[in-house]
N, C-alpha and C. Protein backbone atom coordinates (compact mmCIF):
# COMPACT_ATOMS: atom_id res chain seq x y z
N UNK A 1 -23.33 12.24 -5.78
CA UNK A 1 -21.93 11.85 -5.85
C UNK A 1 -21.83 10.49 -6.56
N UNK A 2 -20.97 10.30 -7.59
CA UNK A 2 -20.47 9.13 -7.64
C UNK A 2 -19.41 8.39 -7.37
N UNK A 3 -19.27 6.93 -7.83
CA UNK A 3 -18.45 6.33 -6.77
C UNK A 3 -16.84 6.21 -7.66
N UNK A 4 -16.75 7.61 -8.42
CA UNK A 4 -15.57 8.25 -8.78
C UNK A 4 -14.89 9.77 -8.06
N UNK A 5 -15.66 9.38 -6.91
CA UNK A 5 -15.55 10.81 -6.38
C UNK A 5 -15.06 10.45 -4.95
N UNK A 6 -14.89 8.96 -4.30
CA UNK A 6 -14.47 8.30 -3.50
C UNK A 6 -13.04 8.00 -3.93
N UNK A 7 -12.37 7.99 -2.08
CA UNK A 7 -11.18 7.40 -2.37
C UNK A 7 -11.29 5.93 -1.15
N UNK A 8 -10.11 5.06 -1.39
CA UNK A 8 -10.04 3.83 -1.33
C UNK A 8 -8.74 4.33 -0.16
N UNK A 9 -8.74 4.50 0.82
CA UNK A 9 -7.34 4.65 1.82
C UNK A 9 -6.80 3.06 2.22
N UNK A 10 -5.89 2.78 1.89
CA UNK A 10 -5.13 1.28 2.80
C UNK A 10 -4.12 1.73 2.77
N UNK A 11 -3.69 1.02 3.93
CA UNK A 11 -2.14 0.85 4.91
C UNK A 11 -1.86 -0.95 4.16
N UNK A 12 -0.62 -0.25 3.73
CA UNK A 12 0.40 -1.86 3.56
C UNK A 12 1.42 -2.22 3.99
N UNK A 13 2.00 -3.38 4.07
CA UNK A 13 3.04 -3.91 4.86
C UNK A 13 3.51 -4.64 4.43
N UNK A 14 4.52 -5.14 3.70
CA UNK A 14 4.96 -5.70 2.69
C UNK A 14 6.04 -6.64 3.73
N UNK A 15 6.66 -8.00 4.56
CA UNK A 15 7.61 -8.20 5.10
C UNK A 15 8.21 -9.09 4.87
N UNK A 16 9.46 -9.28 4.11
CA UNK A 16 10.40 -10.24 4.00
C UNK A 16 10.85 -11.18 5.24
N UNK A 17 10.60 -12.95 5.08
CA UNK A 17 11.50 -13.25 6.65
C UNK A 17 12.19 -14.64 6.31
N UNK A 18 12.90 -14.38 6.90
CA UNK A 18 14.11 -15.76 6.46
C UNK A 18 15.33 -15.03 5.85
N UNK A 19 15.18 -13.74 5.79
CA UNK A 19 16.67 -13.02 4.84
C UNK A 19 17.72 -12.05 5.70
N UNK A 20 17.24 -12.58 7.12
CA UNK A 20 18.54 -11.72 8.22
C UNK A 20 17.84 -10.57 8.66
N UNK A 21 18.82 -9.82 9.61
CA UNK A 21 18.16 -8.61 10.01
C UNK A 21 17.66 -7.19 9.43
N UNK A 22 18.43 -7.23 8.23
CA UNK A 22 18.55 -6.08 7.78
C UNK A 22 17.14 -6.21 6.56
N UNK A 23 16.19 -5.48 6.32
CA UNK A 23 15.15 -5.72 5.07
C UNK A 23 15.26 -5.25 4.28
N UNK A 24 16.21 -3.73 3.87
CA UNK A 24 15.52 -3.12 3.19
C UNK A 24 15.49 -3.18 1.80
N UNK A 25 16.80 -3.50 1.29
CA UNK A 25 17.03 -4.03 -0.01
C UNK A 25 15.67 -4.96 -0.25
N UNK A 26 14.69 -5.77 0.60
CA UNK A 26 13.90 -6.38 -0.21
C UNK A 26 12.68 -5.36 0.12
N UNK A 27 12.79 -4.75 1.11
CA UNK A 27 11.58 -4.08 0.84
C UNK A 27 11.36 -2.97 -0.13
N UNK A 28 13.10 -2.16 -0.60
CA UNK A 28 13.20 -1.60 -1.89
C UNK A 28 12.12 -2.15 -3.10
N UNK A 29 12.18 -3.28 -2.90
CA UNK A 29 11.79 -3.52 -4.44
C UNK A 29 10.13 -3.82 -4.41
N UNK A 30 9.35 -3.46 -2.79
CA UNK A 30 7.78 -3.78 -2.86
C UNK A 30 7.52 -1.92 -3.07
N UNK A 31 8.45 -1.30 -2.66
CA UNK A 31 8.27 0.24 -2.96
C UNK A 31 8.47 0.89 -4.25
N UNK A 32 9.31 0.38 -5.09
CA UNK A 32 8.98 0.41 -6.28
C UNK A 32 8.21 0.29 -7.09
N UNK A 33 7.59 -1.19 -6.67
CA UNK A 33 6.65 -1.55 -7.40
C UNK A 33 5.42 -0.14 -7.05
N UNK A 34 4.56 0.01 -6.21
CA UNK A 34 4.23 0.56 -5.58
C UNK A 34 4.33 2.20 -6.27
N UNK A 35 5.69 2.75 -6.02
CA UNK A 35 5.77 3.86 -6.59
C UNK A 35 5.54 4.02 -8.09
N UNK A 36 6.13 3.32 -9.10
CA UNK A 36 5.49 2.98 -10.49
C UNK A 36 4.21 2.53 -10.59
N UNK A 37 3.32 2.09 -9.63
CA UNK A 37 1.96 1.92 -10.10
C UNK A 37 1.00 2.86 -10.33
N UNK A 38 0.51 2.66 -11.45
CA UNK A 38 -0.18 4.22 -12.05
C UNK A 38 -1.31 4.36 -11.42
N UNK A 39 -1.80 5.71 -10.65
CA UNK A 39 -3.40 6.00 -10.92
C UNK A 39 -3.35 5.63 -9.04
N UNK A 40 -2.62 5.78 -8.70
CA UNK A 40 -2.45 6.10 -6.80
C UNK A 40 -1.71 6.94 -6.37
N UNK A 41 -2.37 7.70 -5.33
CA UNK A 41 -1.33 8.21 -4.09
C UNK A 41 -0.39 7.49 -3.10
N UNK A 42 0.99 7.84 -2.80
CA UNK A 42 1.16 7.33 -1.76
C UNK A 42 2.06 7.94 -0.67
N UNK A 43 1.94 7.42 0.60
CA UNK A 43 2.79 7.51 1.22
C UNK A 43 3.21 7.00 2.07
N UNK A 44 5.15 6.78 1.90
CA UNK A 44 5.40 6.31 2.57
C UNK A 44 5.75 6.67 3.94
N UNK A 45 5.91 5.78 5.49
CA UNK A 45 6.28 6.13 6.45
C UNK A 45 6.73 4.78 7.05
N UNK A 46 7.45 5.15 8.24
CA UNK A 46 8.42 4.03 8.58
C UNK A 46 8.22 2.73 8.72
N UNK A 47 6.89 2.37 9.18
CA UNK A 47 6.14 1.27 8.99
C UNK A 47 5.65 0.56 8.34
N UNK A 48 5.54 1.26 7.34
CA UNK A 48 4.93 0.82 5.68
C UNK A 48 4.50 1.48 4.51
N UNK A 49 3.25 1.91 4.27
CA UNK A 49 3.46 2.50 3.16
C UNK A 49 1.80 2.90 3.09
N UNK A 50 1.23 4.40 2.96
CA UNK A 50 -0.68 4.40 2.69
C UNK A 50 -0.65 4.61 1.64
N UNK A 51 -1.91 3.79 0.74
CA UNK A 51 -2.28 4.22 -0.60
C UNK A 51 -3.51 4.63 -0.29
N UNK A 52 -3.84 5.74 -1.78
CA UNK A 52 -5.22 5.93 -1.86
C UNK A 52 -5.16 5.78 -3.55
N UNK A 53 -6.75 5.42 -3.55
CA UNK A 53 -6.65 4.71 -4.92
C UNK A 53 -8.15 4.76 -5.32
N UNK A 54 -9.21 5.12 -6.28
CA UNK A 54 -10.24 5.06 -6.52
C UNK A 54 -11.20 3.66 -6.73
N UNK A 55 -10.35 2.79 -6.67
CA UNK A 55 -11.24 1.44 -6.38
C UNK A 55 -10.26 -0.16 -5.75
N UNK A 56 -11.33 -0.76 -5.41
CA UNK A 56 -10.23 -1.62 -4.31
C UNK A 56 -10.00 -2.81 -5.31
N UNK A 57 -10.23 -2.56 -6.53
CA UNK A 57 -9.08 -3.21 -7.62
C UNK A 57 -7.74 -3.22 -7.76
N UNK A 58 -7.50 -1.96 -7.81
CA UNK A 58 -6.58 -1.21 -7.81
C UNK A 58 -5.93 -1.63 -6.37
N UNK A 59 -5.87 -1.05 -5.34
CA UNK A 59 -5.75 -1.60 -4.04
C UNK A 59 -5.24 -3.35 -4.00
N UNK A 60 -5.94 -4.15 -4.38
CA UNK A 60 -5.44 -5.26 -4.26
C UNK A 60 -4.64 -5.52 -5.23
N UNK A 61 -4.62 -4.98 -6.51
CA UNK A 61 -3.29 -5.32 -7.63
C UNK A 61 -2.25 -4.70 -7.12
N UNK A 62 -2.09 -3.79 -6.52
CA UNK A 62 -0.79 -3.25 -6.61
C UNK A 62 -0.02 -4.15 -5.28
N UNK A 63 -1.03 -4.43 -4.24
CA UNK A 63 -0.69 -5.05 -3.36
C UNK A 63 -0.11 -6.53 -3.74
N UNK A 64 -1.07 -6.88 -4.25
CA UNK A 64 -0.33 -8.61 -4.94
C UNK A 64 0.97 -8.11 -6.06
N UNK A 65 1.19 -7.24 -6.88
CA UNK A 65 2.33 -6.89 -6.90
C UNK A 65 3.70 -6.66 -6.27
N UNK A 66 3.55 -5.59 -5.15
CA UNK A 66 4.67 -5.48 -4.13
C UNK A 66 4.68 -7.32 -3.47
N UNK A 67 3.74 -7.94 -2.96
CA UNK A 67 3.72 -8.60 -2.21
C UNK A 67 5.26 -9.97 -3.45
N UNK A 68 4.58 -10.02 -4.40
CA UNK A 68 5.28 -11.44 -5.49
C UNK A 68 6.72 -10.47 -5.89
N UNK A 69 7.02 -9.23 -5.94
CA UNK A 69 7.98 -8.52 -5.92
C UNK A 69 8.84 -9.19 -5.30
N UNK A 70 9.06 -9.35 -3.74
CA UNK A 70 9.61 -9.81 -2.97
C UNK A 70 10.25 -11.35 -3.72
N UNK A 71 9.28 -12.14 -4.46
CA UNK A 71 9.83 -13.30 -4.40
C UNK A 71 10.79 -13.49 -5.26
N UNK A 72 10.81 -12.37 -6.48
CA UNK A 72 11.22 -11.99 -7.25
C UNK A 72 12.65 -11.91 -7.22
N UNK A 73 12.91 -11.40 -6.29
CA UNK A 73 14.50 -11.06 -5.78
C UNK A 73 14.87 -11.35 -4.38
N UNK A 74 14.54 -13.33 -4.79
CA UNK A 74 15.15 -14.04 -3.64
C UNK A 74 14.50 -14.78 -2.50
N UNK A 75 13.89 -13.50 -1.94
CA UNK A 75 12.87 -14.04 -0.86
C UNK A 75 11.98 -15.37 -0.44
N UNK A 76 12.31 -16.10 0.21
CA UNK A 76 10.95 -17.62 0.19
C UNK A 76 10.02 -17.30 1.02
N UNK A 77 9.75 -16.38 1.87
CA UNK A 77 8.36 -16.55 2.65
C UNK A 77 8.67 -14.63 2.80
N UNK A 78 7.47 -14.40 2.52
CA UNK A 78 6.58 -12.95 2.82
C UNK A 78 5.46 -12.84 3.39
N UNK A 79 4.82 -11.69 4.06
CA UNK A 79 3.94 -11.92 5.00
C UNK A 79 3.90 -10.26 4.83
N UNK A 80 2.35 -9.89 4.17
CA UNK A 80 1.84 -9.04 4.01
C UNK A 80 0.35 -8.65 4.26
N UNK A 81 0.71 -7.45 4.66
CA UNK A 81 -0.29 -7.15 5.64
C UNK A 81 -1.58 -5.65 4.96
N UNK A 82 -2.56 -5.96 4.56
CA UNK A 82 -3.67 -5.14 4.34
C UNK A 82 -4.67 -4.44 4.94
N UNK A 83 -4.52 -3.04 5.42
CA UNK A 83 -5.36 -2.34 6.18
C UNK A 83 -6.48 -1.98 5.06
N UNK A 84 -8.12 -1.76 5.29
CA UNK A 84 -8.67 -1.06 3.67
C UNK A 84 -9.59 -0.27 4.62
N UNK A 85 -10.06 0.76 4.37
CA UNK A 85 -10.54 2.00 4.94
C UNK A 85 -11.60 2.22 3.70
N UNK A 86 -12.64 1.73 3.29
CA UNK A 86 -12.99 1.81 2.53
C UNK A 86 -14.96 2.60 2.88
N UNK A 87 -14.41 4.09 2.60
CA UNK A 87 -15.70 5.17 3.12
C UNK A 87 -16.52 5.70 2.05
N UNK A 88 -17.65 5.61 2.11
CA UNK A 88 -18.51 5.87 0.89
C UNK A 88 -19.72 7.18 0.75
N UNK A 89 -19.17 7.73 2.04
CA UNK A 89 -20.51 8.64 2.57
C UNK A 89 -19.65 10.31 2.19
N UNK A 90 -19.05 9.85 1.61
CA UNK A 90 -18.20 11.25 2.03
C UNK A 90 -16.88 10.93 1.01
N UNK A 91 -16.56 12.47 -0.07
CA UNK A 91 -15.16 12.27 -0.77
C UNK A 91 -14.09 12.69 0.36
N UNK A 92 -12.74 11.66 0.25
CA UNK A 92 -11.86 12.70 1.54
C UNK A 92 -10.25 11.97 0.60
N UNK A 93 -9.61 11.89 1.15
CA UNK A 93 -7.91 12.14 0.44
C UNK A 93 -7.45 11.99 1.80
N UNK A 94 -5.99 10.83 1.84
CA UNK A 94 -5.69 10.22 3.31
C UNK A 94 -5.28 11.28 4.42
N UNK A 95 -4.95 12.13 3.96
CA UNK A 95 -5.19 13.90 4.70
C UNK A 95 -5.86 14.02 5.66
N UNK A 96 -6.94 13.68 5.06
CA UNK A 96 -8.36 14.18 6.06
C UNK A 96 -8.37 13.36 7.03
N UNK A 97 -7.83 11.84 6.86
CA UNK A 97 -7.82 11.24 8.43
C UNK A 97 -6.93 11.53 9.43
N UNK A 98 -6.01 12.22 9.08
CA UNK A 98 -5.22 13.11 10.11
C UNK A 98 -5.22 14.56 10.55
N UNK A 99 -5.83 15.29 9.62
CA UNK A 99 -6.08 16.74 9.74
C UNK A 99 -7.51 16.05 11.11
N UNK A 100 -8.23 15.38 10.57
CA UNK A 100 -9.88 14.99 11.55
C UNK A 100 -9.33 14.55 13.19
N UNK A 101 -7.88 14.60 13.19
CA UNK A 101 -7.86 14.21 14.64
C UNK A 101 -6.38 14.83 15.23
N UNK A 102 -6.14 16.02 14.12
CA UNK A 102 -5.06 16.91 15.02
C UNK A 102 -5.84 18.02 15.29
């Protein structure tokens, strides 16, 4: 196997604070970024957002993207959060960590 045959699973969390109760308009714009970034899976869920991605290059650019997104439109303090799941013994797709424990 090579190490093109691996995937890169992280959980992100992108959080705007200082801009009131409501987020989503700023978190709109770390999901964008995110959704336009080429050459990942994702998905989102209410908490945040899983990528899978073939190297943790990738993984951290898109992340420092969504993350400066935020500042972009307004925001002064963000606070983002990086899960990395990073498995090498085995090809799997973020699937498999939930199919492996339903």
């Amino acid at each position: 196997m090579s190490d093109n045959d691996f995937a890169i699973i992280a959980e992100l969390v992108v959080s705007p604070h200082g801009v009131g109760t409501s987020l989503s308009k700023y978190v709109k714009e770390a999901v964008k970024v995110i959704d336009n970034y080429p050459g990942i899976r994702v998905w989102h869920h209410p908490m945040g957002t899983v990528i899978e991605a073939k190297s943790l290059d990738t993984i951290l650019d898109v992340t420092k993207k969504a993350h400066q997104a935020l500042f972009k439109h307004g925001c002064k303090r963000v606070v983002t959060t990086l899960k990395i799941d990073d498995r090498r013994d085995k090809p799997r797709k973020m699937e498999d960590k939930v199919n492996a424990v339903t």
